[in-house]
N, C-alpha and C. Protein backbone atom coordinates (compact mmCIF):
# COMPACT_ATOMS: atom_id res chain seq x y z
N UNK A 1 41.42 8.36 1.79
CA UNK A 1 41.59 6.96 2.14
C UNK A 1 40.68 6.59 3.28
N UNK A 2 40.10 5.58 3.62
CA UNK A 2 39.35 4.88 4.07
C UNK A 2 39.94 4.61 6.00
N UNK A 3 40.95 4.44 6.10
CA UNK A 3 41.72 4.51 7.05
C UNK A 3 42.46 5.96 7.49
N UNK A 4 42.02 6.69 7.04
CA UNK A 4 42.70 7.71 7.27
C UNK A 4 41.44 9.09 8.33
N UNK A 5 41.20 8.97 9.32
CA UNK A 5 40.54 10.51 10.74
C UNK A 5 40.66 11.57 9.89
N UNK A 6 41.51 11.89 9.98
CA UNK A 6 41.97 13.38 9.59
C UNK A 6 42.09 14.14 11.00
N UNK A 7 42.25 13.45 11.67
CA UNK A 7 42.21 14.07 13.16
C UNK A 7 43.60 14.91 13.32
N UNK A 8 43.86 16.41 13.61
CA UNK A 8 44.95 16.97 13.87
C UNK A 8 44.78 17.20 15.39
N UNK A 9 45.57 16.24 16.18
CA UNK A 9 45.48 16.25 18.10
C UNK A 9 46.98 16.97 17.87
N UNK A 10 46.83 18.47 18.89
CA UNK A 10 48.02 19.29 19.18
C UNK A 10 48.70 18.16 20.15
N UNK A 11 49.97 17.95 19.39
CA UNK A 11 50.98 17.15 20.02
C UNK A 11 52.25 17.90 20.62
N UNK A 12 52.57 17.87 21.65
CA UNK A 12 53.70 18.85 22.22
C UNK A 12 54.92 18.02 21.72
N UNK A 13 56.05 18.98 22.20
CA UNK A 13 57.86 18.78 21.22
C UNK A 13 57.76 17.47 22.76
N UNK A 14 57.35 17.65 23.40
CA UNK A 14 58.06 16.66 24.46
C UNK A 14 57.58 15.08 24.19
N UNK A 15 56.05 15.03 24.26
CA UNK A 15 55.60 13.92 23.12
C UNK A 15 55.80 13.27 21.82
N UNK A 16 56.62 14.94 20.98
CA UNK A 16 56.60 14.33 19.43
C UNK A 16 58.66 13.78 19.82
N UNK A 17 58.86 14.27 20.73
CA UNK A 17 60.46 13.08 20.39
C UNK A 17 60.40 12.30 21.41
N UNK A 18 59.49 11.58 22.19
CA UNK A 18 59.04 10.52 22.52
C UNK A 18 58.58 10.01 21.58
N UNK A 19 57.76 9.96 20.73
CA UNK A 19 57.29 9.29 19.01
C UNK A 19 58.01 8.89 18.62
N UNK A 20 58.98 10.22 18.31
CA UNK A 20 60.01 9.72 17.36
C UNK A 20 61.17 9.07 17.92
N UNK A 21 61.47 9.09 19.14
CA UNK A 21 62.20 8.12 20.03
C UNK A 21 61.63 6.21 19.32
N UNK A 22 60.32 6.40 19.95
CA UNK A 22 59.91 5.29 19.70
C UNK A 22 59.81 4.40 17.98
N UNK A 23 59.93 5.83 16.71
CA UNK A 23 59.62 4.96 15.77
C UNK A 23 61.02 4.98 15.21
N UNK A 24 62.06 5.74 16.27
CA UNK A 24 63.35 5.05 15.75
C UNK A 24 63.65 4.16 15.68
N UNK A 25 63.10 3.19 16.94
CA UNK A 25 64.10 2.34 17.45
C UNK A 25 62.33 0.81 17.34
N UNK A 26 61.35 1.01 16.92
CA UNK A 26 60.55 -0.01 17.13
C UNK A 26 59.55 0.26 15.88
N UNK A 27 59.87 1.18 15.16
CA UNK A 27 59.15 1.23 13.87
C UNK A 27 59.71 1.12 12.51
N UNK A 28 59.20 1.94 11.45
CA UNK A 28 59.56 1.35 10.23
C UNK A 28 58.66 2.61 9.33
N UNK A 29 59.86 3.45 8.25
CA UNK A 29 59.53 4.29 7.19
C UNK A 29 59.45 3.37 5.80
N UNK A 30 58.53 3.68 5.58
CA UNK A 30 58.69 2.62 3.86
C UNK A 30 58.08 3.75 2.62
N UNK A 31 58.91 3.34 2.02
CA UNK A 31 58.09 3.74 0.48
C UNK A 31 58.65 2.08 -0.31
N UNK A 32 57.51 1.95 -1.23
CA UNK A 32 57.41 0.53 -1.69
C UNK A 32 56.76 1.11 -3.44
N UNK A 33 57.33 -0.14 -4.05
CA UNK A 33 56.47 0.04 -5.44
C UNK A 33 55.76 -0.73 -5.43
N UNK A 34 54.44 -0.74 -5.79
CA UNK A 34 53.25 -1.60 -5.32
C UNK A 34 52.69 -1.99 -6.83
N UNK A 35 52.70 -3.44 -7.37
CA UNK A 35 51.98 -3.29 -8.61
C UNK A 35 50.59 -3.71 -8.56
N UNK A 36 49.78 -2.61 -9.86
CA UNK A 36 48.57 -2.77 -9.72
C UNK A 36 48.45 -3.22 -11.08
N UNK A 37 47.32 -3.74 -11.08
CA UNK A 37 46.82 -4.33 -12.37
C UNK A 37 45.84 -2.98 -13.19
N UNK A 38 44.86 -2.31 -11.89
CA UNK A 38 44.18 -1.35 -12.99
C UNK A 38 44.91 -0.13 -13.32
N UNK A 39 46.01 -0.05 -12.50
CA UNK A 39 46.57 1.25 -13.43
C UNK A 39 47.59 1.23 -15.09
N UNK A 40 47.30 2.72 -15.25
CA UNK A 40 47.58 2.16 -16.83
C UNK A 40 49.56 2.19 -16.79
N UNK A 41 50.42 2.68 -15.70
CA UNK A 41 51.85 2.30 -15.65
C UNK A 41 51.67 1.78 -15.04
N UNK A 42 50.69 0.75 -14.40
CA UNK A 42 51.40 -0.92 -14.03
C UNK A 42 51.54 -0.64 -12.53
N UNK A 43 52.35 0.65 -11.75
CA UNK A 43 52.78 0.62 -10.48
C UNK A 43 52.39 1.81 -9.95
N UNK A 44 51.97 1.80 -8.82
CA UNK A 44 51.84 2.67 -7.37
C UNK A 44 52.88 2.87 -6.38
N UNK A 45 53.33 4.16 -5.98
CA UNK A 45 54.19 4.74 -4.52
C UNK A 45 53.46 4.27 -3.84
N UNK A 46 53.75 3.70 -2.84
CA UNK A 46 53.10 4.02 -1.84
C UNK A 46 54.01 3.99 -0.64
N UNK A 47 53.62 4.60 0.31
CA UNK A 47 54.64 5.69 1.89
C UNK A 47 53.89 5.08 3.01
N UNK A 48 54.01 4.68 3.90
CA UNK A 48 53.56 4.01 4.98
C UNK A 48 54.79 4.35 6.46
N UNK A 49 54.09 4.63 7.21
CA UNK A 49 54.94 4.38 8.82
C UNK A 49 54.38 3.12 9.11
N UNK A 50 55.15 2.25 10.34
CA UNK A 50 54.11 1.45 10.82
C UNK A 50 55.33 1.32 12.26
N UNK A 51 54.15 1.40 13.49
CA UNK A 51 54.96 1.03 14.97
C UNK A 51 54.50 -0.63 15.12
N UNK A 52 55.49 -1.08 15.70
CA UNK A 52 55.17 -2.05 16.55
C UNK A 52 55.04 -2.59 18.00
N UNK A 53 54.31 -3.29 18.18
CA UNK A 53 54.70 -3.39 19.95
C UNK A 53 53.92 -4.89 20.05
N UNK A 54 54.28 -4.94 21.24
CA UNK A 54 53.52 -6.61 21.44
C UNK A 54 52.10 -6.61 21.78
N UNK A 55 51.33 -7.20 21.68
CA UNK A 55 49.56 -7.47 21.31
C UNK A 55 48.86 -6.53 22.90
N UNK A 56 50.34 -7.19 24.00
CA UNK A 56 49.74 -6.83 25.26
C UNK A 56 49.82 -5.44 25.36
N UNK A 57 50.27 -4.76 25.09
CA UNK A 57 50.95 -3.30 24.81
C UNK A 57 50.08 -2.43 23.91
N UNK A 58 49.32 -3.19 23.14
CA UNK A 58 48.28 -2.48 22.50
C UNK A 58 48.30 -0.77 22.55
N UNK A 59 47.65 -0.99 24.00
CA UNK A 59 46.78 0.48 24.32
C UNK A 59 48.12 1.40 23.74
N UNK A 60 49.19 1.44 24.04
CA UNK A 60 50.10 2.58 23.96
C UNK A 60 49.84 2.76 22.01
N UNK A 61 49.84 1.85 21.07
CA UNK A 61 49.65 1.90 19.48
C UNK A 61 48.32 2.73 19.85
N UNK A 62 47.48 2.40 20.27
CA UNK A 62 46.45 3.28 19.94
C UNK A 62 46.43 4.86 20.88
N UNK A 63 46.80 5.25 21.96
CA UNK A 63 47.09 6.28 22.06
C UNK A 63 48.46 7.23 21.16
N UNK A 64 49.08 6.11 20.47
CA UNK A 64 49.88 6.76 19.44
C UNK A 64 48.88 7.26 18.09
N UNK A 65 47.41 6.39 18.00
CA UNK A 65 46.78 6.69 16.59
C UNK A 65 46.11 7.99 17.07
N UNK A 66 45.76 8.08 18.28
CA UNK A 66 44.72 9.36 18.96
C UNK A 66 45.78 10.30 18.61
N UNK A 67 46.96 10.31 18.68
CA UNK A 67 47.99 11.64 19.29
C UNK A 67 48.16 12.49 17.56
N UNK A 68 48.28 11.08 16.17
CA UNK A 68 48.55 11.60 15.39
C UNK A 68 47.48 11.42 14.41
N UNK A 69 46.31 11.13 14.70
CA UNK A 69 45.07 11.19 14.18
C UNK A 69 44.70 10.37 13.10
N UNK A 70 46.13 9.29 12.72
CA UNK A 70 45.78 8.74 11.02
C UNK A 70 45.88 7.34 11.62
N UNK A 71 45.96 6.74 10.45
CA UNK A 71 45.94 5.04 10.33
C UNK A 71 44.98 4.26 11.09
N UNK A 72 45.60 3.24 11.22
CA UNK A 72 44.41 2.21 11.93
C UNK A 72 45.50 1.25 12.86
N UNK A 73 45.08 0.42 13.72
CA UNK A 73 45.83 -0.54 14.46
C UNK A 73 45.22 -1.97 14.14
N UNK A 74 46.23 -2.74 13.91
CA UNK A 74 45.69 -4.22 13.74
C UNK A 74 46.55 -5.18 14.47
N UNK A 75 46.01 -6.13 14.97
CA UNK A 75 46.25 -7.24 15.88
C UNK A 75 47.02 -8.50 14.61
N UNK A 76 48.60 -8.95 14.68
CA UNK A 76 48.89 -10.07 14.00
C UNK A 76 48.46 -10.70 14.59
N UNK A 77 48.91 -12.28 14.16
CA UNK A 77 48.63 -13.49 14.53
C UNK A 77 49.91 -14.08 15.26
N UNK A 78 50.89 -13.25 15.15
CA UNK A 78 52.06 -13.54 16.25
C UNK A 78 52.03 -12.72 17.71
N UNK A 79 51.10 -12.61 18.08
CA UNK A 79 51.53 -11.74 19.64
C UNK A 79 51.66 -10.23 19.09
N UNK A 80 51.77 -9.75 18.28
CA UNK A 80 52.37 -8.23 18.12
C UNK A 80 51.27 -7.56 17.11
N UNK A 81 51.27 -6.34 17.15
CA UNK A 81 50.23 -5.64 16.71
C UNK A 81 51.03 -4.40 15.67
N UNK A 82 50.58 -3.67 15.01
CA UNK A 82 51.13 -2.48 14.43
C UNK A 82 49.98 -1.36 14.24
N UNK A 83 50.71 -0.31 14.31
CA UNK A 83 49.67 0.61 14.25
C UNK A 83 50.89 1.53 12.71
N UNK A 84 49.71 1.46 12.08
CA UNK A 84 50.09 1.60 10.60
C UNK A 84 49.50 3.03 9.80
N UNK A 85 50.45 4.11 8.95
CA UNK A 85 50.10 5.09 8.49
C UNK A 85 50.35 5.01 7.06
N UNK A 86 49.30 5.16 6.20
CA UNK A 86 49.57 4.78 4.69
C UNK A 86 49.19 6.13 3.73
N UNK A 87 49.82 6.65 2.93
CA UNK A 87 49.39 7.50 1.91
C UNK A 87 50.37 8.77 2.10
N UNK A 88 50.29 9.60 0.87
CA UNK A 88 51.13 10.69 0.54
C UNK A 88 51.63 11.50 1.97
N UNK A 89 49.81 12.34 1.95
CA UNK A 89 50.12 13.44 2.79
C UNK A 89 49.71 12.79 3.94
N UNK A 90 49.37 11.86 4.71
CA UNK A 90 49.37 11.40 6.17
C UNK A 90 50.34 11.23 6.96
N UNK A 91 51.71 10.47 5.70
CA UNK A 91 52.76 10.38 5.86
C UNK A 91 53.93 11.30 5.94
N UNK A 92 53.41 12.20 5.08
CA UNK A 92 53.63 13.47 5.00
C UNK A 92 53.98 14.70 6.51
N UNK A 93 53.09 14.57 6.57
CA UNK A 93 52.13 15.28 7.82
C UNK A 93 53.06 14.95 8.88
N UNK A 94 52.97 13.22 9.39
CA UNK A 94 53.72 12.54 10.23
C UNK A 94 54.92 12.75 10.42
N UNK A 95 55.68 12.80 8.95
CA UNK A 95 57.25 12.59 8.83
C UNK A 95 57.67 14.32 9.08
N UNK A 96 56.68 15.17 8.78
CA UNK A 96 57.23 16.86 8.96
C UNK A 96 57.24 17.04 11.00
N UNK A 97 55.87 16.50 11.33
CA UNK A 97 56.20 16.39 13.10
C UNK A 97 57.08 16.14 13.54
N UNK A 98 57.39 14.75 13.25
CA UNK A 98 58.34 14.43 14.19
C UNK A 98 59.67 14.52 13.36
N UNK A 99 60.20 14.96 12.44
CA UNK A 99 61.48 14.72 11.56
C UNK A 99 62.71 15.51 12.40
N UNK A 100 62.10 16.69 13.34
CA UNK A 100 63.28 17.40 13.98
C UNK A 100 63.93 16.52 15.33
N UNK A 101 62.91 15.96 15.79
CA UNK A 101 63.03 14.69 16.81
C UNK A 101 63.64 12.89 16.65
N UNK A 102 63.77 12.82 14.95
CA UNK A 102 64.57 12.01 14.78
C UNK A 102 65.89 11.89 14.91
N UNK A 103 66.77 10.52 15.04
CA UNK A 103 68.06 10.71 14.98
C UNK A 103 68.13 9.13 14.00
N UNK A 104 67.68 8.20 14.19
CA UNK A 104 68.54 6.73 13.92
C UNK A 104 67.39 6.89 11.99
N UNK A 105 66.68 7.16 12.20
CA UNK A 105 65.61 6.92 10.75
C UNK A 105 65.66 8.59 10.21
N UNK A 106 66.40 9.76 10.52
CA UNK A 106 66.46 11.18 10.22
C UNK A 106 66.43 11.03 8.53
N UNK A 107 68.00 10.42 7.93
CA UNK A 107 68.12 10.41 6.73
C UNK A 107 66.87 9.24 5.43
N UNK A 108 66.80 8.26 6.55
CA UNK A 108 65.36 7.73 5.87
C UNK A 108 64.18 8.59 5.41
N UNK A 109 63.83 9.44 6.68
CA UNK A 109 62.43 10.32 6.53
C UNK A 109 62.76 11.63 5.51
N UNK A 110 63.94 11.87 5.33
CA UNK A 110 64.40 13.02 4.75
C UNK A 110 63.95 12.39 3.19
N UNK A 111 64.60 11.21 2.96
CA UNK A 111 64.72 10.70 1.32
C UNK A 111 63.03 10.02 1.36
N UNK A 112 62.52 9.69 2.06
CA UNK A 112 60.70 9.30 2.13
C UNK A 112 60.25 11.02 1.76
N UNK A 113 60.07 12.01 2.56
CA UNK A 113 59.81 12.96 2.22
C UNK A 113 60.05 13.81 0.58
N UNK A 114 61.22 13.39 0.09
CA UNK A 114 61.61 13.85 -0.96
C UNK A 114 60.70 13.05 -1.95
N UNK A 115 60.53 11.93 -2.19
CA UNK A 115 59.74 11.11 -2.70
C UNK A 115 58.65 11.50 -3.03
N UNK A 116 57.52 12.05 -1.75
CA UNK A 116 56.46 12.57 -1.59
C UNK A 116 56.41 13.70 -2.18
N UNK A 117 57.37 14.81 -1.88
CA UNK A 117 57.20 16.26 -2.27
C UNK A 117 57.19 15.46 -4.00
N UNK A 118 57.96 15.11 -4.66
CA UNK A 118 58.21 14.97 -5.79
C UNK A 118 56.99 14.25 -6.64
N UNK A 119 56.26 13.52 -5.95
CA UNK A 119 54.86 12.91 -6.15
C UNK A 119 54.16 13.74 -6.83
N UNK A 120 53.69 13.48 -8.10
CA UNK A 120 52.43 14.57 -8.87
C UNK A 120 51.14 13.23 -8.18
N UNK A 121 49.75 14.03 -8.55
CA UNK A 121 48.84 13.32 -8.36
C UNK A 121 49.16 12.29 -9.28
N UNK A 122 47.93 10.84 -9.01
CA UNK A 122 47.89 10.02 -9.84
C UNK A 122 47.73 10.39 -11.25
N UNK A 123 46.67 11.01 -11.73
CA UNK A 123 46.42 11.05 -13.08
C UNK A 123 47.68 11.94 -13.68
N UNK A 124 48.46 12.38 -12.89
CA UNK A 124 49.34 13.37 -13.87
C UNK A 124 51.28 12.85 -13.96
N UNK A 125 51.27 11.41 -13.29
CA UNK A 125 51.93 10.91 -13.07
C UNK A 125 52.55 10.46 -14.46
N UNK A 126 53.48 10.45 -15.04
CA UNK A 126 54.36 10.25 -16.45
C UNK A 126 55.28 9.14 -16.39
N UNK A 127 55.72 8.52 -17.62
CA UNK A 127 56.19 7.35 -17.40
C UNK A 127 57.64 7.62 -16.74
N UNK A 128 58.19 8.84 -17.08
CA UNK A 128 59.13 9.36 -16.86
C UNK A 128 59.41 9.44 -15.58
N UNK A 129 58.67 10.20 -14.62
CA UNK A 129 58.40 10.85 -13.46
C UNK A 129 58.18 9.19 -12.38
N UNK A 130 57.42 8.55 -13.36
CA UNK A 130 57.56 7.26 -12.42
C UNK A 130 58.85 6.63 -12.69
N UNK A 131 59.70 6.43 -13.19
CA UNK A 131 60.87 5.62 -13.11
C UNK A 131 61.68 6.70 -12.75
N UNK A 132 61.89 8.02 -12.73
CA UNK A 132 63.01 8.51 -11.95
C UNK A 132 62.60 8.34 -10.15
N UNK A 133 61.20 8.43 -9.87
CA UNK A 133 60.79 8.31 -8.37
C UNK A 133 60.77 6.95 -8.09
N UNK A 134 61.03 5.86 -8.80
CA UNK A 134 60.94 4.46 -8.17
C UNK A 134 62.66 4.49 -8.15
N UNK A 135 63.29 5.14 -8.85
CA UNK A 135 64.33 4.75 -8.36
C UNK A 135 65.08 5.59 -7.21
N UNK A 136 64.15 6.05 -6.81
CA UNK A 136 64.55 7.16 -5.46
C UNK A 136 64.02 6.31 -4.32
N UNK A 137 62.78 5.29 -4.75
CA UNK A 137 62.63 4.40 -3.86
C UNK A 137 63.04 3.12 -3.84
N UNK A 138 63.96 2.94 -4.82
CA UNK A 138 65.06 1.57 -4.47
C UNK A 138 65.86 2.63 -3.32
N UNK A 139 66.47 3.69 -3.37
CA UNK A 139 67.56 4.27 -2.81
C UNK A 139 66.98 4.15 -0.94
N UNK A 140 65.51 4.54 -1.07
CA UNK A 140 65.21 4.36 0.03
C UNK A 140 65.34 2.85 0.93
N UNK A 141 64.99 1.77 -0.48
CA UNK A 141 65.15 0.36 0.18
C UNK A 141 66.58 0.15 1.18
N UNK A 142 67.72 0.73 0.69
CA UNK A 142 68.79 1.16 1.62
C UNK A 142 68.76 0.96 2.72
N UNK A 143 68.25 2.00 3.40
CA UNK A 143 67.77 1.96 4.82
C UNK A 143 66.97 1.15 5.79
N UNK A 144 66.51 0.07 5.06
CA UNK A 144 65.61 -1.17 5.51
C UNK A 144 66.24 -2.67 5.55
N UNK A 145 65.36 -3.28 5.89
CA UNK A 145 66.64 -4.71 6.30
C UNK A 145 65.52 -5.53 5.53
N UNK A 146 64.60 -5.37 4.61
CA UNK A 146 63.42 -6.13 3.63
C UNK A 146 64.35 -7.08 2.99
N UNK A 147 63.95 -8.30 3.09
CA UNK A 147 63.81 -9.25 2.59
C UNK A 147 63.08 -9.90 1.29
N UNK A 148 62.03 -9.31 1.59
CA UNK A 148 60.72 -9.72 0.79
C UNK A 148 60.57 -9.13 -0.74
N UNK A 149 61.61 -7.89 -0.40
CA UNK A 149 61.45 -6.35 -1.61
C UNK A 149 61.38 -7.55 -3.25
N UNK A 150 60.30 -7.16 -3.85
CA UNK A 150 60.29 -7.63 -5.29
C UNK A 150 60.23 -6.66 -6.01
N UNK A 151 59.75 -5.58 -6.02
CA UNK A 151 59.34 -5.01 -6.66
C UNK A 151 60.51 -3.62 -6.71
N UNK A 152 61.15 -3.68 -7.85
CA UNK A 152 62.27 -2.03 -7.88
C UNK A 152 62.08 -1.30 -9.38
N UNK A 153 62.84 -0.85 -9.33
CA UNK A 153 62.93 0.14 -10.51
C UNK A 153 63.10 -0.40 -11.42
N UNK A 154 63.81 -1.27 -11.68
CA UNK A 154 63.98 -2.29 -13.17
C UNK A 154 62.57 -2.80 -13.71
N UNK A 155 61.63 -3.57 -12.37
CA UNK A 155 60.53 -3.88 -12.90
C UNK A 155 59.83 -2.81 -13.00
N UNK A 156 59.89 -2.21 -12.71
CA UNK A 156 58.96 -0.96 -13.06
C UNK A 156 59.01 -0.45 -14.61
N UNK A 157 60.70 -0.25 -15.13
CA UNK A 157 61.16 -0.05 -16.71
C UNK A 157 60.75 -0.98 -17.43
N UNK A 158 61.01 -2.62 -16.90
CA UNK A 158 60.39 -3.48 -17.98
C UNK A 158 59.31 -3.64 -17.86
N UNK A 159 57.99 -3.55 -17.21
CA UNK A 159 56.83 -3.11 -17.44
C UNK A 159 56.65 -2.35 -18.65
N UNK A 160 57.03 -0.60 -18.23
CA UNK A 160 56.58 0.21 -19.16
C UNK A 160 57.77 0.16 -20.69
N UNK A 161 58.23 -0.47 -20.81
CA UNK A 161 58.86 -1.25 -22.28
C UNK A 161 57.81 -2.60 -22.84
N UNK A 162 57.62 -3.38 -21.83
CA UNK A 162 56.74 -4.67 -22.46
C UNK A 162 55.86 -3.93 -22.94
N UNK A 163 54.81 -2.99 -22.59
CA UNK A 163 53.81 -2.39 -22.52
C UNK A 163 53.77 -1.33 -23.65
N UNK A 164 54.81 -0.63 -24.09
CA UNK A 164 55.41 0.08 -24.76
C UNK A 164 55.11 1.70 -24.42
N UNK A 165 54.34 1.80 -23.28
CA UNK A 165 54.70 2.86 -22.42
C UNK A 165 56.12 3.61 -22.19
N UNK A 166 57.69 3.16 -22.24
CA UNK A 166 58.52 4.18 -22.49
C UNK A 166 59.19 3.15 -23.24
N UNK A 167 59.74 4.53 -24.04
CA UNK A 167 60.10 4.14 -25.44
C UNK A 167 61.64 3.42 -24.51
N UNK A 168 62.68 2.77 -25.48
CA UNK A 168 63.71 1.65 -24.69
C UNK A 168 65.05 3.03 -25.00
């Protein structure tokens, strides 16, 4: 991914539950079903962290991107900024650091992680394999206070039925 260092900065236990202090209580674990038009089942996982803090506060998001080497930081248009981690194993990576240092998002990162482990690559991804893992990521929607969520496991089935991708 395009956004993604690959930078591994040795992070100490005293730093990584300060992190995870912080993305308990001011961040956000997601797995989302994302629809695409060029793929041939219609939908994409995709796993994202993202911190927040206010615009003025910046510097601390970006010594959080130095510490864990991935994502990128972007400036909203409301005062507040996020510093954002997107893809399998980045998220991956992230959620195995700090997961012993969680407490309020523990069972979130546990069922995000499961998601991931369970992830085949894209091309080997089955219609099957995608509707039992989207519906592991409605389970995850649980844990989130989304509003916006359109996209679940149902649309995902009537996709691959319109399509005639799984049989009914």
């Amino acid at each position: 991914m395009g956004n993604t260092e690959g930078r591994r900065i040795f992070v100490t236990d005293k730093e990584k539950a300060y992190i995870a202090g912080f993305l308990d209580g001011d961040g956000s674990i997601m797995a989302q079903l994302v629809s695409r038009k060029g793929y041939k089942l219609g939908f994409q996982i995709r796993v994202s962290i993202v911190f927040y803090q206010k615009t003025i506060h910046q510097d601390f998001l970006l010594w959080l991107k130095e510490q864990l080497g991935y994502g990128y930081v972007r400036m909203r248009n409301d005062g507040m900024s996020e510093y954002t981690i997107v893809g399998l194993r980045e998220v991956e990576h992230v959620l195995k650091l700090l997961y012993p240092f969680l407490h309020l998002k523990k069972a979130l990162a546990a069922s995000v992680l499961a998601v991931i482990k369970q992830h085949p690559t894209q091309r080997k991804m089955t219609p099957q394999t995608l509707v039992r893992l989207s519906k592991q990521v409605d389970q995850t929607a649980s844990f989130n206070y989304s509003k916006k969520r359109t996209n679940t496991s149902m649309q995902v089935m009537a996709f691959l039925k319109q399509h005639e991708i799984l049989s009914p």
